[in-house]
Protein backbone atom coordinates (compact mmCIF):
# COMPACT_ATOMS: atom_id res chain seq x y z
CA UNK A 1 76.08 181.55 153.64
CA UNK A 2 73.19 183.12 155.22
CA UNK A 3 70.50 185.83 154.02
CA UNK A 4 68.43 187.83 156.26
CA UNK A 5 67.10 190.10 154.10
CA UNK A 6 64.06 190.92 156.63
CA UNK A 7 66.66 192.05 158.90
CA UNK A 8 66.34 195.99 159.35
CA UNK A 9 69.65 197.87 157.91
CA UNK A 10 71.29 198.62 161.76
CA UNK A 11 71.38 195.01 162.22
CA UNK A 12 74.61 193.05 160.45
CA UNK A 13 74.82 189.54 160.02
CA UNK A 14 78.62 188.05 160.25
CA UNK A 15 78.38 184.09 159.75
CA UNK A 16 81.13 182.66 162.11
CA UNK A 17 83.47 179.68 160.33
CA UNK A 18 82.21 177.14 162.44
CA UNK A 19 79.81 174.75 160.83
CA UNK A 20 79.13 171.45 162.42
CA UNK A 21 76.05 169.03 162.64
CA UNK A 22 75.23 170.78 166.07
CA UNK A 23 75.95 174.14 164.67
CA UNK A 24 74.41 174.08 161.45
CA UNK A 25 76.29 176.66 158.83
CA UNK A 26 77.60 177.92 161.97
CA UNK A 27 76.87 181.03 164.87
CA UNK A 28 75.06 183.32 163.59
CA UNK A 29 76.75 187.19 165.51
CA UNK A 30 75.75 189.99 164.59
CA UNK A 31 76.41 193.79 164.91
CA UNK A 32 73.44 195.85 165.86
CA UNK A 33 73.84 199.49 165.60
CA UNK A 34 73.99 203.03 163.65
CA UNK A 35 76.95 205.47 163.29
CA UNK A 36 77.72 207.75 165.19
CA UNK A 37 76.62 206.59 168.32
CA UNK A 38 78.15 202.82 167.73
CA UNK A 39 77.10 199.12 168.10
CA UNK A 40 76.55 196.55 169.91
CA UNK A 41 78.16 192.88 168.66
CA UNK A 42 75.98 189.86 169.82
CA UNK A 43 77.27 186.59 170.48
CA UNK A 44 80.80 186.99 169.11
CA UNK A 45 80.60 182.66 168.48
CA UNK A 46 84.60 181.00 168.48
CA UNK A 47 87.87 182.52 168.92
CA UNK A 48 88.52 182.75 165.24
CA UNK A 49 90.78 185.52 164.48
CA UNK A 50 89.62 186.38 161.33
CA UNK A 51 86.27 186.31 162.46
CA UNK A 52 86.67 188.37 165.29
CA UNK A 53 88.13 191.00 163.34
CA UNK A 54 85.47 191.04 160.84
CA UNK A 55 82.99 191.98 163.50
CA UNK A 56 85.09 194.60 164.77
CA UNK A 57 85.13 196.06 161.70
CA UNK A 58 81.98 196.21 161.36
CA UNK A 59 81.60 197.82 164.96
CA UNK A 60 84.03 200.45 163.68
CA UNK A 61 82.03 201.84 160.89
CA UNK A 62 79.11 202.83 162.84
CA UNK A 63 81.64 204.57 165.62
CA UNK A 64 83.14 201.25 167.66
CA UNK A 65 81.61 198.60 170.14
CA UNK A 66 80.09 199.79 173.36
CA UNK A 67 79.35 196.37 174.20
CA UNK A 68 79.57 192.21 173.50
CA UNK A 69 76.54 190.40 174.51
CA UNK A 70 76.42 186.95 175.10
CA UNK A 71 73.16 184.88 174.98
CA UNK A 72 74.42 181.79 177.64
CA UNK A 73 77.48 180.65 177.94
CA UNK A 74 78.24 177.59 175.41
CA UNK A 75 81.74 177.60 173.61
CA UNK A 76 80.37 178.39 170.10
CA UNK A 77 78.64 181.78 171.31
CA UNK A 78 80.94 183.28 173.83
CA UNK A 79 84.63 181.84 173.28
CA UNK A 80 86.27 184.37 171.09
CA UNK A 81 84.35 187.21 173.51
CA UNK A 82 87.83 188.03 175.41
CA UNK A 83 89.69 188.51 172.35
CA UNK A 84 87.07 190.65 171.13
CA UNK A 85 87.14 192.39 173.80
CA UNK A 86 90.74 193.07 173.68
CA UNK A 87 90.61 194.56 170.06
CA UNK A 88 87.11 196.52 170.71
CA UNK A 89 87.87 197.52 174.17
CA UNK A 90 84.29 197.30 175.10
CA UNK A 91 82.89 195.15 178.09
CA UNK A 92 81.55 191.87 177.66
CA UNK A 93 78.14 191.52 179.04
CA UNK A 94 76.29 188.29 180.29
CA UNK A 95 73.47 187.03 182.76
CA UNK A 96 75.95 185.59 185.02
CA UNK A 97 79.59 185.06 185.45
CA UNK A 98 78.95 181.95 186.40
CA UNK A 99 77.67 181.21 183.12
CA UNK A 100 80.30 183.66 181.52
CA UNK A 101 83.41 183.65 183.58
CA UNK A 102 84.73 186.29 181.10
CA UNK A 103 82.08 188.82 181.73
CA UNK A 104 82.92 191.99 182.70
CA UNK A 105 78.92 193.00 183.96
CA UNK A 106 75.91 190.71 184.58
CA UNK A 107 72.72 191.45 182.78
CA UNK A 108 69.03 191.32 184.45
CA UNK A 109 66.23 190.48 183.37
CA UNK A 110 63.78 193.44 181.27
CA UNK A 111 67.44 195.63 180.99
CA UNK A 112 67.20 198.25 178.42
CA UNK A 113 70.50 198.32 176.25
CA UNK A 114 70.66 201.41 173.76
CA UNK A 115 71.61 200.13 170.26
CA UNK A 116 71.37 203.17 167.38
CA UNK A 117 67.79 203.85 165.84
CA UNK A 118 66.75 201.45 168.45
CA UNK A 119 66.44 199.66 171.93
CA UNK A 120 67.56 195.53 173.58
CA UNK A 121 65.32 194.43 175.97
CA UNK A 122 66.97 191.19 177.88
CA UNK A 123 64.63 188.77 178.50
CA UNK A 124 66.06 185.54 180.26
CA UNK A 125 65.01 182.59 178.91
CA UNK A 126 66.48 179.38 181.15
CA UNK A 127 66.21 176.04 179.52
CA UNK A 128 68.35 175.14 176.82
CA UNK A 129 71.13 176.48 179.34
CA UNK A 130 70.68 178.15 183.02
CA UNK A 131 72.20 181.57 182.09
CA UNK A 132 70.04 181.67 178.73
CA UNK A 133 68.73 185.10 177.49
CA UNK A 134 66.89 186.49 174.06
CA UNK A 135 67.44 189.93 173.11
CA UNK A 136 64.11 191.90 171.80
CA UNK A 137 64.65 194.89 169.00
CA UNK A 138 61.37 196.70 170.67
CA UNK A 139 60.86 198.80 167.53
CA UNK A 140 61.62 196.45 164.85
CA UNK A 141 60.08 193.56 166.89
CA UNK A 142 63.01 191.16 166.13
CA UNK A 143 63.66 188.39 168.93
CA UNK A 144 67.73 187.41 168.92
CA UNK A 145 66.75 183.87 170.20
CA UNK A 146 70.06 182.48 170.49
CA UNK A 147 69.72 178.48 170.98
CA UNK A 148 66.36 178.83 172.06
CA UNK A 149 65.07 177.59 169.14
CA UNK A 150 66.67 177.03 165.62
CA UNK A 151 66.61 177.59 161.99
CA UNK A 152 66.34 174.11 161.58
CA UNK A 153 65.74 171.02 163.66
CA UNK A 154 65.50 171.80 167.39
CA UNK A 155 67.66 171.97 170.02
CA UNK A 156 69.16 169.54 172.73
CA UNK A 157 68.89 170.64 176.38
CA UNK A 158 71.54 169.12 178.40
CA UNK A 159 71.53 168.38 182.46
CA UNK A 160 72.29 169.79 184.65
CA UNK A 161 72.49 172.95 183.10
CA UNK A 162 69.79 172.64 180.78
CA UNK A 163 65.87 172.02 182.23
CA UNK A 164 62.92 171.17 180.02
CA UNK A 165 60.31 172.67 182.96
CA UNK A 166 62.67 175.88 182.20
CA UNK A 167 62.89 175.39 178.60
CA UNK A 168 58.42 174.89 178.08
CA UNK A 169 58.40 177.95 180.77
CA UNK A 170 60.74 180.07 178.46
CA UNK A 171 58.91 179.30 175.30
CA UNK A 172 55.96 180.13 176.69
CA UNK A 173 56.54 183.38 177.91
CA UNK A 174 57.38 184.47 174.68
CA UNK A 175 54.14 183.01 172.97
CA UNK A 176 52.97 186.77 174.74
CA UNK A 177 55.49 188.76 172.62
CA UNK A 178 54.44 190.65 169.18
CA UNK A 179 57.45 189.24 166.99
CA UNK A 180 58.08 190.06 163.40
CA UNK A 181 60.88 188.27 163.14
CA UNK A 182 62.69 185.31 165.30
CA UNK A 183 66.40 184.85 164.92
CA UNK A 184 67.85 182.13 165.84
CA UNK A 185 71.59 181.88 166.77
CA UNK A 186 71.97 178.73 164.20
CA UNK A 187 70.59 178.76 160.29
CA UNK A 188 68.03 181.12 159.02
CA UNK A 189 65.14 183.58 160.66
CA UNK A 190 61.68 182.56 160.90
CA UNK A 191 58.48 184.44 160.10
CA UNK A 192 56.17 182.61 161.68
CA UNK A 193 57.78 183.09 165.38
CA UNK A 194 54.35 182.01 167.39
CA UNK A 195 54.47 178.98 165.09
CA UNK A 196 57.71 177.89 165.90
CA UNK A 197 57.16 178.59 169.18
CA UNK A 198 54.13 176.88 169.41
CA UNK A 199 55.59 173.74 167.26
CA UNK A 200 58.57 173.33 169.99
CA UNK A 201 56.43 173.62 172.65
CA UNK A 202 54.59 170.26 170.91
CA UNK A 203 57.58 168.62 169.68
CA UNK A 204 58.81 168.59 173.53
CA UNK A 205 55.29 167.27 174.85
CA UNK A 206 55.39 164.82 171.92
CA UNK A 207 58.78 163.56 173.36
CA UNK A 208 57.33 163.19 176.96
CA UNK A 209 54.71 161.40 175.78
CA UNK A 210 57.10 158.95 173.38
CA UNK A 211 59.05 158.33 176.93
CA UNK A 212 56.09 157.71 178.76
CA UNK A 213 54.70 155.10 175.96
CA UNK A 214 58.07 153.23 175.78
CA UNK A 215 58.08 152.64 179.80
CA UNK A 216 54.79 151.47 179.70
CA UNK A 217 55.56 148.16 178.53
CA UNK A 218 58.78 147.87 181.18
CA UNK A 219 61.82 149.15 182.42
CA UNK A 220 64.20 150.46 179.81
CA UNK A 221 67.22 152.17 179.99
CA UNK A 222 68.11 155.66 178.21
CA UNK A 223 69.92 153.90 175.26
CA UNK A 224 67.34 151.77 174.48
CA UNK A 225 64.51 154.31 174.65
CA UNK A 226 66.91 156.76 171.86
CA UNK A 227 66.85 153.44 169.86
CA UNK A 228 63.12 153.34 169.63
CA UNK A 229 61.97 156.98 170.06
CA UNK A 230 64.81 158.43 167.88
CA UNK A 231 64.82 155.49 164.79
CA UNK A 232 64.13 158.05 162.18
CA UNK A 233 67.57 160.15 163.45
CA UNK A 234 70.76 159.73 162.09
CA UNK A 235 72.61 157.23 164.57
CA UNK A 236 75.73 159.59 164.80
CA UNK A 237 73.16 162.23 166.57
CA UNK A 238 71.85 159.44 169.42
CA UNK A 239 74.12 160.24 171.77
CA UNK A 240 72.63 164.12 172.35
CA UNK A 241 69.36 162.46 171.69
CA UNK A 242 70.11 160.60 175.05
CA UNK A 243 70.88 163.54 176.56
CA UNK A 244 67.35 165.35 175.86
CA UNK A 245 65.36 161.79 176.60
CA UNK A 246 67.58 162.17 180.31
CA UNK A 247 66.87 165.74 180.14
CA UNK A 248 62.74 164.81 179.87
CA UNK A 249 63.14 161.96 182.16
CA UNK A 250 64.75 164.00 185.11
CA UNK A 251 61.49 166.38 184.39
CA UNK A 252 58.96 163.39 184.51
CA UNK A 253 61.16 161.84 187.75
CA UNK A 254 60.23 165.71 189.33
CA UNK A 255 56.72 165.47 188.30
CA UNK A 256 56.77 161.86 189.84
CA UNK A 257 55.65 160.08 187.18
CA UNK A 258 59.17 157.87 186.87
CA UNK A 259 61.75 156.59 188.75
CA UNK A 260 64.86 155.08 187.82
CA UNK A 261 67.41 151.99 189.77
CA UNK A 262 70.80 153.21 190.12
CA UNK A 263 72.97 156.56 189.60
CA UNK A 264 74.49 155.11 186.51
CA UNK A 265 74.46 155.76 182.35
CA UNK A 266 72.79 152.17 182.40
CA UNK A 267 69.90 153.17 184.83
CA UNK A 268 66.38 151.52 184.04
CA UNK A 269 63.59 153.79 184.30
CA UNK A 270 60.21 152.66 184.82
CA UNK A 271 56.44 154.51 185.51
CA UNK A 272 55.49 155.06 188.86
């Protein structure tokens, strides 16, 4: 179970039941709100029944749910968000429906949503998905960074919808923020948000530059770069590994700095 006792008292924590290796204890949704006026329910996470109806409780004591955000649009943030829905009766709200099929209204970017005591901003934040947004408590200064970054560990960004020019752009933009608190979607809140934001920012670079030192002494496919770059890494987590060393390739390949053979998983990739 999770703590956030730094949390301010209009913002609930519900821990969804879906712990895994990529989830950590699990999605982290919360209700954000005051009674009367009602709340807002971020990232509702899987289609767990019991779940669901945990956070609509919660939604009910402050006066109901005016509204289900959704950071981007991966399975273990959005899926139970129709069924939610359905026993809430409030709208499901997303940056895209092409990221959210199930949303009911698109969100843009610096949208004010009214939550209680205090105020959302959206901020989108494309990267570790295309449709990605944080949500900013202006007063309390509390960034809802959904997969952005993590409790602990970092994140894998996946092609095609995930970008790692997007990703460094996103965490840099919010290097500019005054943040008290960063909340991720997975494991516990940080303190130290410019820190962690800064430390991603060099863990990516550090990655680019691992690539870029393994194809200097030939060829090598994506496989046998996770082998080298990723040795310290338990094995069962190589095959996402692979998919953030393609992720930094395809980055590099638009910087021109690499080029790769073939359209295949098998690909060699090699310095220009």
């Amino acid at each position: 179970m999770i703590e956030m006792p730094l949390l301010p008292d209009y913002v609930k924590l519900v821990l969804a039941p879906n712990p895994s290796m990529m989830t950590g204890p699990g999605t982290n949704s919360f209700v954000i709100g005051a009674a009367p006026t009602g709340a807002v329910i971020l990232d509702p996470g899987p289609a767990d029944q019991q779940h669901l109806e945990r956070l609509a409780w919660e939604a009910a004591q402050l006066g109901g749910a005016k509204s289900i955000l959704i950071t981007h649009g991966h399975h273990d943030h959005s899926e139970g968000a129709r069924a939610l829905a359905e026993l809430t009766g409030a709208p499901i709200l997303a940056w895209s429906q092409e990221g959210v099929p199930e949303a009911d209204q698109e969100l843009h970017d610096g949208q004010i949503l009214e939550c209680g005591p205090d105020r959302l901003r959206v901020i989108h934040t494309p990267g570790h998905r295309f449709d990605h947004v944080c949500l900013y408590l202006e007063e309390a200064r509390v960034l809802f960074a959904g997969d952005l970054v993590a409790g602990v560990g970092t994140v894998v960004i996946i092609p095609p919808e995930g970008n790692v020019a997007d990703y460094l752009a996103s965490l840099r933009q919010l290097l500019a923020l005054d943040i008290r608190l960063l909340v991720p979607a997975h494991g516990p809140a940080i303190t130290s948000a410019q820190a962690k934001l800064q430390e991603y920012i060099d863990h990516r670079m550090m990655r680019e530059q691992q690539i870029l030192d393994a194809l200097a002494s030939g060829p090598k496919t994506i496989p046998a770069m996770v082998q080298s770059i990723y040795s310290d890494v338990d094995p069962r987590l190589h095959e996402m590994a692979g998919l953030s060393v393609h992720a930094h390739l395809l980055k590099l390949e638009s910087d021109r700095r690499v080029s790769h053979d073939e359209q295949t998983p098998h690909a060699h990739w090699r310095l220009n």
